[in-house]
C-alpha atoms as a PDB file:
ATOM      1  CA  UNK A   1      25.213  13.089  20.057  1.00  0.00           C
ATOM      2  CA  UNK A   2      21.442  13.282  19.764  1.00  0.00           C
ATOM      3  CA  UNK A   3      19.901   9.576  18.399  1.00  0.00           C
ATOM      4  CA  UNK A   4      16.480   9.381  16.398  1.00  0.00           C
ATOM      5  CA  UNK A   5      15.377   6.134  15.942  1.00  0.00           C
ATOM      6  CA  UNK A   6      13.115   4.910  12.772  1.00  0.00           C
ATOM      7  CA  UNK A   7      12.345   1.197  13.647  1.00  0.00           C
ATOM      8  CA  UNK A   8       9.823   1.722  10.204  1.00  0.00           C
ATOM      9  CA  UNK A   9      13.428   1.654   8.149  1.00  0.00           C
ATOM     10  CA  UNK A  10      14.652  -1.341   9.915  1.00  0.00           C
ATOM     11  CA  UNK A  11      13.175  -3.779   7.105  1.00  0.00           C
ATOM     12  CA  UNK A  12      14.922  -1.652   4.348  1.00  0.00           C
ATOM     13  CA  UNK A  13      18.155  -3.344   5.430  1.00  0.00           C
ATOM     14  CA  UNK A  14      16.964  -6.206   6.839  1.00  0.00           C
ATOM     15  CA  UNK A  15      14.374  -7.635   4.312  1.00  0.00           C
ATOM     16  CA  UNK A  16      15.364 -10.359   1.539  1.00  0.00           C
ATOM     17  CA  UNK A  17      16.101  -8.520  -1.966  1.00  0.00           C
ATOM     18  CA  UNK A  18      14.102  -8.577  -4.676  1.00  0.00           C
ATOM     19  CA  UNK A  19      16.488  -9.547  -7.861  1.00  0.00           C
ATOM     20  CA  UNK A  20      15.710  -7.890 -11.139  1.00  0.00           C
ATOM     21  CA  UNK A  21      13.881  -4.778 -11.050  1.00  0.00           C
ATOM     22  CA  UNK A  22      11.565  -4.389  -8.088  1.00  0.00           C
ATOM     23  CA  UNK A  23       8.820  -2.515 -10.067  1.00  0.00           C
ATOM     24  CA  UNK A  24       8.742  -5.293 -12.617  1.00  0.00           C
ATOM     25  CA  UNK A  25       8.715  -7.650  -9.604  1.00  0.00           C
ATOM     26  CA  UNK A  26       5.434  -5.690  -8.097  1.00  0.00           C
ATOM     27  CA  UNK A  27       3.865  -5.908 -11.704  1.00  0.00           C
ATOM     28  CA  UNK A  28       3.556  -9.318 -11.591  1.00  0.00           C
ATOM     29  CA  UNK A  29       2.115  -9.584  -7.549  1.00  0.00           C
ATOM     30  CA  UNK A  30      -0.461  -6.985  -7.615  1.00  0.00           C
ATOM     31  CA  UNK A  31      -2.577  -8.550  -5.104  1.00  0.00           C
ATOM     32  CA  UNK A  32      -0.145  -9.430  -2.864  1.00  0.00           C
ATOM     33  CA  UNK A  33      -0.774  -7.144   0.214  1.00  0.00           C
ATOM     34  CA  UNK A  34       2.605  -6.341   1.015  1.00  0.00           C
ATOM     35  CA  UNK A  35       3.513  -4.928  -2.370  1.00  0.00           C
ATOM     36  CA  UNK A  36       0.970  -2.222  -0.961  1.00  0.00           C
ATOM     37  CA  UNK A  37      -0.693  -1.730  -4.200  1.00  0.00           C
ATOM     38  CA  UNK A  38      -3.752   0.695  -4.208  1.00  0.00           C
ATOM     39  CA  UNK A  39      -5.038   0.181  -7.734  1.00  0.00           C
ATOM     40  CA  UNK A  40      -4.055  -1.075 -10.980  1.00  0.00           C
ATOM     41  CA  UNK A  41      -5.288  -1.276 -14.459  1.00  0.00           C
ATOM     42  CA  UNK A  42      -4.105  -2.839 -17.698  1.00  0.00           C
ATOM     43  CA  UNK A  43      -1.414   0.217 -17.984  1.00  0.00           C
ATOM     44  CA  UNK A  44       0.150   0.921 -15.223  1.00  0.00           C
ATOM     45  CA  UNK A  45      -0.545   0.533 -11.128  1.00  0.00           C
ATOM     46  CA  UNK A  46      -0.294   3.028  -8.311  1.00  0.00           C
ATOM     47  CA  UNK A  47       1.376   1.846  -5.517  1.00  0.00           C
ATOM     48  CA  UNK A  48       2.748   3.302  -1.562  1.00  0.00           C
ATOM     49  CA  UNK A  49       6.664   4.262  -1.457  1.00  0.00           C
ATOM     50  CA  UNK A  50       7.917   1.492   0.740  1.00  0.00           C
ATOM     51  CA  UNK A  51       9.763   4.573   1.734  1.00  0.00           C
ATOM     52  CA  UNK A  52       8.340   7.893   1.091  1.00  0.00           C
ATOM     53  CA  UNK A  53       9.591  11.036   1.555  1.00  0.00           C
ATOM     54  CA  UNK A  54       6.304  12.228   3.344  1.00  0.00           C
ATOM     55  CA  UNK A  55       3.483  10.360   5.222  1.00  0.00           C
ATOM     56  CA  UNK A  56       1.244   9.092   1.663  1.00  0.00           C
ATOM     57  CA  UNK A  57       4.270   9.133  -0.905  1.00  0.00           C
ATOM     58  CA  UNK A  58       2.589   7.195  -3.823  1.00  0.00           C
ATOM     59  CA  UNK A  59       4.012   6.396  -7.211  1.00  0.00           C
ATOM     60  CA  UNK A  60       2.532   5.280 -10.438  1.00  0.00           C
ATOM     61  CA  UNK A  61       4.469   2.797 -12.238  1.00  0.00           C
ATOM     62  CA  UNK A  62       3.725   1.323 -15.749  1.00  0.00           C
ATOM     63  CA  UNK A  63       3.989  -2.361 -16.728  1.00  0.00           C
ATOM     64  CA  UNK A  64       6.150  -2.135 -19.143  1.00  0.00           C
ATOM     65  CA  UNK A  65       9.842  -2.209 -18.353  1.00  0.00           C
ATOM     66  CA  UNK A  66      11.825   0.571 -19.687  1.00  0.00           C
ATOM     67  CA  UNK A  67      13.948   3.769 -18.334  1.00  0.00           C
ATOM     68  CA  UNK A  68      12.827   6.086 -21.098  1.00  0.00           C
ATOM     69  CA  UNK A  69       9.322   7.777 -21.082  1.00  0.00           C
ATOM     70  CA  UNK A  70      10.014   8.323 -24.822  1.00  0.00           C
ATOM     71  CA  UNK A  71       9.316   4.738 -25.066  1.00  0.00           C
ATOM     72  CA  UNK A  72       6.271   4.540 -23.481  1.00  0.00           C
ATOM     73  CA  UNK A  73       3.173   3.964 -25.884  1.00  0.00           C
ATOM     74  CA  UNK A  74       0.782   6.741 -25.918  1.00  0.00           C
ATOM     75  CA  UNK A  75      -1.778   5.283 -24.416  1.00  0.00           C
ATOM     76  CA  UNK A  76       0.115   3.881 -21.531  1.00  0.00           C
ATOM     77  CA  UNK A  77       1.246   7.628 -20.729  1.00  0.00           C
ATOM     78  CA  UNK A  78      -2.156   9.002 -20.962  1.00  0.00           C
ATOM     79  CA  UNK A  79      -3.683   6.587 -18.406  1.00  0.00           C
ATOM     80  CA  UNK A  80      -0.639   6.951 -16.257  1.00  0.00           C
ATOM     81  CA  UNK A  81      -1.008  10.694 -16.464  1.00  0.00           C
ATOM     82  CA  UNK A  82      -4.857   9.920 -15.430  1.00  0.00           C
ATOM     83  CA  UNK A  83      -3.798   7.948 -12.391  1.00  0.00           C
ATOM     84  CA  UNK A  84      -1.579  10.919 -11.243  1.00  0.00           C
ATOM     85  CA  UNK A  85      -4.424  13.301 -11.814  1.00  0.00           C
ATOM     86  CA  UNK A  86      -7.054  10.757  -9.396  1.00  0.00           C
ATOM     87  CA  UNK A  87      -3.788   9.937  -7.011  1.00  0.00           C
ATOM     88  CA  UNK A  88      -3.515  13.544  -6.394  1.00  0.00           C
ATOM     89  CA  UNK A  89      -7.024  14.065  -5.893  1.00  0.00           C
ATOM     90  CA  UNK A  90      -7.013  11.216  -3.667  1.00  0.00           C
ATOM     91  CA  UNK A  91      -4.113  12.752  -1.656  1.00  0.00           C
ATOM     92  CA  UNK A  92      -5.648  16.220  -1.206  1.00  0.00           C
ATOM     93  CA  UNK A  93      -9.312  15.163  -0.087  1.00  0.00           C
ATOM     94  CA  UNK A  94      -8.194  12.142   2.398  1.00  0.00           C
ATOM     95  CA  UNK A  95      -5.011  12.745   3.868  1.00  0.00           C
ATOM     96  CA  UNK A  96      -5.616  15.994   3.440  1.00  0.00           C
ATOM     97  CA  UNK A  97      -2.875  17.559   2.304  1.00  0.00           C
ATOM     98  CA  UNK A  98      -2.370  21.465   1.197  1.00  0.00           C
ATOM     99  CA  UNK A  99      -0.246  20.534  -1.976  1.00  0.00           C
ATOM    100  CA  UNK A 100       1.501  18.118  -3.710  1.00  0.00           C
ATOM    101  CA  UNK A 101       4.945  17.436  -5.126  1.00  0.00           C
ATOM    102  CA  UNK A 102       4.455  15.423  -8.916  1.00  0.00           C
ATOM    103  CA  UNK A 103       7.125  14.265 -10.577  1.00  0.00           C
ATOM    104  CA  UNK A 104      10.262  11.682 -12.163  1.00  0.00           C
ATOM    105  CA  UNK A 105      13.356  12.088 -11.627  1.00  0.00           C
ATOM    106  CA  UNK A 106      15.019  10.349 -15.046  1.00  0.00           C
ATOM    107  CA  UNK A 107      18.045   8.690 -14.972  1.00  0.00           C
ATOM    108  CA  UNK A 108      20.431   8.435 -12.247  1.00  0.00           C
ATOM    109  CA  UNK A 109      21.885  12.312 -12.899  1.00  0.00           C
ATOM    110  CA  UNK A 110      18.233  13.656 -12.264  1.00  0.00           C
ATOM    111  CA  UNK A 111      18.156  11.461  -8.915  1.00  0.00           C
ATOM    112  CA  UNK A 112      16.485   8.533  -9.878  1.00  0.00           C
ATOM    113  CA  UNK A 113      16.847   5.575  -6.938  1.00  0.00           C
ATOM    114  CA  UNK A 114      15.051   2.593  -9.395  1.00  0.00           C
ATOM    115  CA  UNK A 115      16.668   4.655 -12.968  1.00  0.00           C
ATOM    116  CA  UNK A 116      15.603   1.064 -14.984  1.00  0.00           C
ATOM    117  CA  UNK A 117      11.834   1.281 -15.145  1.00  0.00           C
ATOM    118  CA  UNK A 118      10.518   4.794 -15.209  1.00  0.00           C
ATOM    119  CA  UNK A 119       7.987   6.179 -12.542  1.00  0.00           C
ATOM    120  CA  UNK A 120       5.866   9.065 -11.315  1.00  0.00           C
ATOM    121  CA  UNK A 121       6.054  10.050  -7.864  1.00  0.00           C
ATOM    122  CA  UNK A 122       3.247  11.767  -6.061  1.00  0.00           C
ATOM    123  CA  UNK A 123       4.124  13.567  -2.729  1.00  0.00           C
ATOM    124  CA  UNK A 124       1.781  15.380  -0.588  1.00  0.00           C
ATOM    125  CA  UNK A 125       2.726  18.615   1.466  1.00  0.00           C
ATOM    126  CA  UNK A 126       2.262  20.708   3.986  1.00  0.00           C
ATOM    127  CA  UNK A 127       2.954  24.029   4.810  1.00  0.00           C
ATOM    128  CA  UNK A 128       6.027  23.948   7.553  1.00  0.00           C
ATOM    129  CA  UNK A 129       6.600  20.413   6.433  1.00  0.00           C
ATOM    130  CA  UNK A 130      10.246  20.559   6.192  1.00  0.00           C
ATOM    131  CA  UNK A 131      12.482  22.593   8.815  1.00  0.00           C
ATOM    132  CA  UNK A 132      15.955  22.471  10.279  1.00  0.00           C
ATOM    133  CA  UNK A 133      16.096  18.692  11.085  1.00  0.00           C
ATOM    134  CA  UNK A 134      15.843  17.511   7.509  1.00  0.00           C
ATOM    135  CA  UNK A 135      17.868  20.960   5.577  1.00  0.00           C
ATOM    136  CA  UNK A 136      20.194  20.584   8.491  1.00  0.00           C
ATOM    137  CA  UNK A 137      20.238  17.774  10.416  1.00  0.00           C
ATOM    138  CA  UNK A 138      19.919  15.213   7.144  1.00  0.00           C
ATOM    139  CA  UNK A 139      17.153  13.473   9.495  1.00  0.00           C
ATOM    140  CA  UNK A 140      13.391  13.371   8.364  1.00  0.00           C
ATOM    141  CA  UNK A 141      10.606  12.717  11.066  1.00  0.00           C
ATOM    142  CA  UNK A 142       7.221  10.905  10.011  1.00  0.00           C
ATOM    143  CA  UNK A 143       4.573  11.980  11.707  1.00  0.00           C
ATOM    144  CA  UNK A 144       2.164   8.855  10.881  1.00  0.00           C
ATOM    145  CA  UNK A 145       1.873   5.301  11.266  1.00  0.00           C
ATOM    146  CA  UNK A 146       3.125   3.798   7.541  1.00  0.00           C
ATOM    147  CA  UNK A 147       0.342   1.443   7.808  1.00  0.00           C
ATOM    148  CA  UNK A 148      -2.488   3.315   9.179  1.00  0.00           C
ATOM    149  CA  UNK A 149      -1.850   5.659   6.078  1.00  0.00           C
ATOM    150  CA  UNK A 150      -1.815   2.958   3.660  1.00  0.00           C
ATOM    151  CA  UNK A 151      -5.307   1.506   5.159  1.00  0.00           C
ATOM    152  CA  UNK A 152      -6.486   4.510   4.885  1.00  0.00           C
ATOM    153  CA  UNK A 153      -5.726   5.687   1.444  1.00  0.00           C
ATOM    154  CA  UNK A 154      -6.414   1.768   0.364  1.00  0.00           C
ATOM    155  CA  UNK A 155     -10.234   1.607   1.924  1.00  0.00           C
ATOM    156  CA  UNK A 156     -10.517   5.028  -0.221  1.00  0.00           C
ATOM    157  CA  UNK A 157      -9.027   4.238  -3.437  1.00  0.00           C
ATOM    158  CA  UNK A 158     -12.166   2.390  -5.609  1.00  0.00           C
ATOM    159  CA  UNK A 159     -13.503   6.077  -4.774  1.00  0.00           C
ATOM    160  CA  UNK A 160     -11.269   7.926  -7.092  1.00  0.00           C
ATOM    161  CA  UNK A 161      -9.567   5.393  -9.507  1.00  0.00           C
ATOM    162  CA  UNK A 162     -11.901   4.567 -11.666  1.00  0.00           C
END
């Protein structure tokens, strides 16, 4: 049997847990660097996927705690639904991508991970992107640095959330 090693993944079973809900948790330390927060306004704040799907995996997450979008006040979903339009934006002109996955997945039947506090995710693409060793071998392979794609998108953010 063939091994891949991701050393990257190491802290997601290794790190102290954060009790309560994690997004809540981020809320209330935006300017702690390792929450990895790129911007944040009175509404809602984008942040990295600790860990993403693909190389730039970004989220935007509203203060307020609650699993039901229905709840949401209006103009906390407008300004989130701003940040996704600038985090896309963002995505296509720096990492660059060729397309982008948007999205929630709502409740734990639609495949929510963090079902409690509602969130958008914002995944960039490209073509050829996924083959046989994630459909078949259940096995993803990140091409980038988590870091040096955080820097990067962070040194570029004031650009386009604003």
């Amino acid at each position: 049997m063939e091994h891949l090693y991701a050393p990257w993944r190491y802290s997601y079973v290794s790190e102290e847990k954060i009790e309560g809900c994690v997004f809540c948790h981020i809320s209330k330390n935006l300017d702690d660097e390792k929450m990895q927060v790129l911007f944040y306004d009175e509404y809602c704040y984008v942040v990295m996927n600790k860990f993403p799907y693909s190389p730039g995996h970004m989220m935007v997450i509203p203060h307020f705690h609650t699993s039901n979008i229905e709840d949401l006040e209006d103009d906390v979903w407008m300004q989130m639904s701003i940040r996704v339009r600038q985090g896309v934006k963002l995505l296509k002109e720096i990492m660059p991508c060729e397309g982008v996955n948007i999205g929630m997945n709502l409740g734990k039947a639609a495949g929510a991970g963090i079902e409690q506090h509602v969130h958008y995710h914002m995944l960039p693409r490209w073509l050829g992107d996924t083959n046989f060793i994630t459909s078949i071998g259940g096995a993803r392979v990140y091409p980038a640095s988590f870091d040096e794609i955080l820097n990067k998108l962070k040194s570029n953010a004031s650009k386009y959330f604003i």
